[in-house]
PDB file of N, CA and C in Angstrom:
ATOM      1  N   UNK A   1      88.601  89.289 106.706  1.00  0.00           N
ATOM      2  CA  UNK A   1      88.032  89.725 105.452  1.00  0.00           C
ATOM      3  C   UNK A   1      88.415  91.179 105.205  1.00  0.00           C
ATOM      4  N   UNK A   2      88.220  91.931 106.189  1.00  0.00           N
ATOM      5  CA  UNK A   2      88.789  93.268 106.048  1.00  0.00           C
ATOM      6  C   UNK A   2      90.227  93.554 105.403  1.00  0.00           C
ATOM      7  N   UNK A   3      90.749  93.229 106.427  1.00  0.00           N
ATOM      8  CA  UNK A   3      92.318  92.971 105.758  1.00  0.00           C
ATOM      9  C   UNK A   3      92.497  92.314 104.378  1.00  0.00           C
ATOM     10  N   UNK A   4      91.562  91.256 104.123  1.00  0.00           N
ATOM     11  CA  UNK A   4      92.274  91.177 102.703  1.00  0.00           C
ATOM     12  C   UNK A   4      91.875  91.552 101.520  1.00  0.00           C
ATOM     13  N   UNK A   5      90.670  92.235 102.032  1.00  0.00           N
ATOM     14  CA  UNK A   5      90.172  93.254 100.657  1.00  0.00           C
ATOM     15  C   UNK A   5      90.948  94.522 101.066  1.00  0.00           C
ATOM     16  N   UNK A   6      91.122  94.739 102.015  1.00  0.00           N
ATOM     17  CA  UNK A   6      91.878  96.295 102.309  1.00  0.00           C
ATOM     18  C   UNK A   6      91.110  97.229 102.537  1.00  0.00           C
ATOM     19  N   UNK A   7      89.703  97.229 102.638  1.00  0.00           N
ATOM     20  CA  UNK A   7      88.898  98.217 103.630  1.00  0.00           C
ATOM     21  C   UNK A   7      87.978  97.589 104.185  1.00  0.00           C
ATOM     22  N   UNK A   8      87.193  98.380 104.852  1.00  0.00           N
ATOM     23  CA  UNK A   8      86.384  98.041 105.493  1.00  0.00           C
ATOM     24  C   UNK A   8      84.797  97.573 105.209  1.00  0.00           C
ATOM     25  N   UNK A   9      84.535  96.362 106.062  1.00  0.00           N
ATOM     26  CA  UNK A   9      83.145  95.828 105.227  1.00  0.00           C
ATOM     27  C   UNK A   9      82.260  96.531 105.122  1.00  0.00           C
ATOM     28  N   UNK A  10      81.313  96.387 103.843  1.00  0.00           N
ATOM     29  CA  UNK A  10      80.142  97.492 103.845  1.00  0.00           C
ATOM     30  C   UNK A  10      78.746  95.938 103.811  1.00  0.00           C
ATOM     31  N   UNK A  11      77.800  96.948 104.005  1.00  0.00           N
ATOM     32  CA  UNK A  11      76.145  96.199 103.837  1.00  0.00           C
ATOM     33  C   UNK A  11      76.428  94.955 102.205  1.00  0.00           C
ATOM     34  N   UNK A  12      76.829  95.640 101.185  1.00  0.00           N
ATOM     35  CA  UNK A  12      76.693  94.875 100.178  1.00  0.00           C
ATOM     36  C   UNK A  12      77.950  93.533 100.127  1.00  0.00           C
ATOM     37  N   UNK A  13      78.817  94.072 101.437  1.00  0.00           N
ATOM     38  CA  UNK A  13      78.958  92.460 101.087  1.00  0.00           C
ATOM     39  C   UNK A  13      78.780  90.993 102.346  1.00  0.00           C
ATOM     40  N   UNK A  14      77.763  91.786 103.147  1.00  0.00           N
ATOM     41  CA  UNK A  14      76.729  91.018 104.004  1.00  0.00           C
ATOM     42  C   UNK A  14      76.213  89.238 103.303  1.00  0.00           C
ATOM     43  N   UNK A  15      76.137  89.415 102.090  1.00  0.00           N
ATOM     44  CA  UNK A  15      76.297  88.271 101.592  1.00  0.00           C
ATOM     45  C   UNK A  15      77.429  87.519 101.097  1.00  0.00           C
ATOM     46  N   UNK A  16      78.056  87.971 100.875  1.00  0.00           N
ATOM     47  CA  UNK A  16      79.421  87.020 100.691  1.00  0.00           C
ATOM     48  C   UNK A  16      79.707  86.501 102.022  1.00  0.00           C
ATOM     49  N   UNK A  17      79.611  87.145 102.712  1.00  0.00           N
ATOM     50  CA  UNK A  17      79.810  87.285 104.634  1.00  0.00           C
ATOM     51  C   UNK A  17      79.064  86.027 105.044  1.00  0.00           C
ATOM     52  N   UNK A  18      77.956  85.923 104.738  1.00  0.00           N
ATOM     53  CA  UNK A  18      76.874  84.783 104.801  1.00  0.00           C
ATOM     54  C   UNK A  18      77.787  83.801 104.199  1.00  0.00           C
ATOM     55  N   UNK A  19      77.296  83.620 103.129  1.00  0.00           N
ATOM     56  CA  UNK A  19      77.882  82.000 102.485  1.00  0.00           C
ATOM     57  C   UNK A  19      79.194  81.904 102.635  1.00  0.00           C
ATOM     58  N   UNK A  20      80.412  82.546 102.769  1.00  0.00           N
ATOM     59  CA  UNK A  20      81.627  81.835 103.797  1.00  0.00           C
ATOM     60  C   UNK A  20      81.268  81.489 105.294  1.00  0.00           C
ATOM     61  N   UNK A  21      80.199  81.962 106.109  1.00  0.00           N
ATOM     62  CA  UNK A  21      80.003  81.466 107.430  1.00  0.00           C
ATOM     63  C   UNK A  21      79.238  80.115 107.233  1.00  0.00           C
ATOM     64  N   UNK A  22      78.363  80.228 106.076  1.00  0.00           N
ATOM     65  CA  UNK A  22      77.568  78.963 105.842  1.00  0.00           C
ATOM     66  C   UNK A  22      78.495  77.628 105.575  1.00  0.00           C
ATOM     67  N   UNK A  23      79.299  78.034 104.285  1.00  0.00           N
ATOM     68  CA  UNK A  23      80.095  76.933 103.658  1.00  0.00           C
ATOM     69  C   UNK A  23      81.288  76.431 105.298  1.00  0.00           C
ATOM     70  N   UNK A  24      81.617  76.956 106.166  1.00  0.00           N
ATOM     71  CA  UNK A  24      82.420  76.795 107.180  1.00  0.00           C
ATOM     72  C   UNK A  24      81.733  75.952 107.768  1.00  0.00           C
ATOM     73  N   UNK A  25      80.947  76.480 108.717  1.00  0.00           N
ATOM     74  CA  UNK A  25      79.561  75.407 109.665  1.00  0.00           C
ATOM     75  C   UNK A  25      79.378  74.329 108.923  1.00  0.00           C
ATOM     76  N   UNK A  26      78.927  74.301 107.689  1.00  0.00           N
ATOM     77  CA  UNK A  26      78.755  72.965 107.171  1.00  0.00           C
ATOM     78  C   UNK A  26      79.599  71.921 106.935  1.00  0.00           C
ATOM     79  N   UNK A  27      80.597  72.556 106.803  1.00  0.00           N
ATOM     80  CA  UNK A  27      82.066  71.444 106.775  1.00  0.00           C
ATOM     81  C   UNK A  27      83.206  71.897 107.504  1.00  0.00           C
ATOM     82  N   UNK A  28      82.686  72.113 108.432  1.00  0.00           N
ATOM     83  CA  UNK A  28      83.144  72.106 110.044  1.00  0.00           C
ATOM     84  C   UNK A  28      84.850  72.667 109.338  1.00  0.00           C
ATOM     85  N   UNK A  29      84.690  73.476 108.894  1.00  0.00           N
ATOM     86  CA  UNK A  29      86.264  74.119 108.334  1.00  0.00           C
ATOM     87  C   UNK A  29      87.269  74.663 108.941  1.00  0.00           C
ATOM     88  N   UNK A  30      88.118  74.563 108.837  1.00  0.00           N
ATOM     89  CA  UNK A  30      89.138  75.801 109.311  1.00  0.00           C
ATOM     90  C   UNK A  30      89.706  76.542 109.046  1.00  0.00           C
ATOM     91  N   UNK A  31      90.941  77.430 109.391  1.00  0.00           N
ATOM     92  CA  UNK A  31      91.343  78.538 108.833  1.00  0.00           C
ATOM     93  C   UNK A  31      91.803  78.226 107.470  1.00  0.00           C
ATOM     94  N   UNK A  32      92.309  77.190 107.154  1.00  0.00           N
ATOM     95  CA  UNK A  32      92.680  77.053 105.529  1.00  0.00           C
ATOM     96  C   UNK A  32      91.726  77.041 105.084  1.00  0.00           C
ATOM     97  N   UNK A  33      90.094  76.491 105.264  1.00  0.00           N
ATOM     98  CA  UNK A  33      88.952  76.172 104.502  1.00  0.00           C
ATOM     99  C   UNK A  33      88.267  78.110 104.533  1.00  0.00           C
ATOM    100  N   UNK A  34      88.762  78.646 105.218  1.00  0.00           N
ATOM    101  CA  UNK A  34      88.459  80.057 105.284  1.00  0.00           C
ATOM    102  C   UNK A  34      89.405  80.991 105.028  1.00  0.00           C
ATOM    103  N   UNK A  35      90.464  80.964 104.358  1.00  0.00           N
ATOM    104  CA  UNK A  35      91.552  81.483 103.515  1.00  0.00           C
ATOM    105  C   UNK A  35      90.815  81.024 102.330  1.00  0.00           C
ATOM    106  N   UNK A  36      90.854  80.215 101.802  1.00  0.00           N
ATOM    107  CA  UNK A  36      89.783  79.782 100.665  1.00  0.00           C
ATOM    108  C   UNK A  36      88.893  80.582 100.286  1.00  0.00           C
ATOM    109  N   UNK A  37      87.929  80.286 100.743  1.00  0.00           N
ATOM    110  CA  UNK A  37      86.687  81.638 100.815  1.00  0.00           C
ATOM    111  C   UNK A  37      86.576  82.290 100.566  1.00  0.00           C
ATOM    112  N   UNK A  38      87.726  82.691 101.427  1.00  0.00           N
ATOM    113  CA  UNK A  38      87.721  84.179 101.362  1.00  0.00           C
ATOM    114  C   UNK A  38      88.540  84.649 100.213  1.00  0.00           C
ATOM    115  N   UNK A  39      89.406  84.307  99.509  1.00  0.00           N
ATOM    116  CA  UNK A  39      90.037  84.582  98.592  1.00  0.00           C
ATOM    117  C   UNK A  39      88.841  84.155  97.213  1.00  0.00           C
ATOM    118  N   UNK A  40      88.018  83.135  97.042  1.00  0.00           N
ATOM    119  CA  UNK A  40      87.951  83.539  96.092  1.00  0.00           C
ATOM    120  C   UNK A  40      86.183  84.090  96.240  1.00  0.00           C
ATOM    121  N   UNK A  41      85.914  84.847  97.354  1.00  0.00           N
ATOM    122  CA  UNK A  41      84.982  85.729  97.351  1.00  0.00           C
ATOM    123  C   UNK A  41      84.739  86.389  96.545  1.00  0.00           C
ATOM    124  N   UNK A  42      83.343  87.540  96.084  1.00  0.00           N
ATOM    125  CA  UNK A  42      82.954  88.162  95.038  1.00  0.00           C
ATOM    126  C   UNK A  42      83.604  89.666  95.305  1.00  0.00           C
ATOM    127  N   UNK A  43      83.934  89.686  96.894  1.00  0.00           N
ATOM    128  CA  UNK A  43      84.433  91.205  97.440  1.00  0.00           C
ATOM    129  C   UNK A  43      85.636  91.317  97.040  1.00  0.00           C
ATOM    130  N   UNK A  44      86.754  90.118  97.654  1.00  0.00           N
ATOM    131  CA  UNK A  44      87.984  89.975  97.436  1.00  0.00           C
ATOM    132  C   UNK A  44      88.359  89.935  95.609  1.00  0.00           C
ATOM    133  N   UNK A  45      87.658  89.149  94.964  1.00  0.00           N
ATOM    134  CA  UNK A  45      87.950  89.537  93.587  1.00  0.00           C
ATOM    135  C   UNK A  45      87.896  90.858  92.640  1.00  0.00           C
ATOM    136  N   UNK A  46      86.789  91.376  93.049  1.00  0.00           N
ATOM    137  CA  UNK A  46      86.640  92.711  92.663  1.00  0.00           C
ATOM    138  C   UNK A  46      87.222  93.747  93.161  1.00  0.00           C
ATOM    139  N   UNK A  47      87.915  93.209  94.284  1.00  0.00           N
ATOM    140  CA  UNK A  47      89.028  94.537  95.081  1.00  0.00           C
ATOM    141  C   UNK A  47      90.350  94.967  93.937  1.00  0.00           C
TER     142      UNK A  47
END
């Protein structure tokens, strides 16, 4: 996640952080299901 917003995580995005760990566990995901995610996160978009 760091890397693909390009700095480093802060407190406010503790929740985005959450619901990609949630949405993973629940459908037992993998790195493509977490490239996903993470791309279209609220951190990563607004970067």
């Amino acid at each position: 996640m760091t890397y693909a917003i390009g700095r480093e995580l802060e407190i406010g995005d503790r929740p985005s952080v959450d619901e990609i760990l949630a949405e993973l566990s629940s459908n037992e995901g993998g790195l493509r299901d977490l490239i996903r995610l993470i791309v279209q996160s609220k951190p990563f978009l607004n970067n």
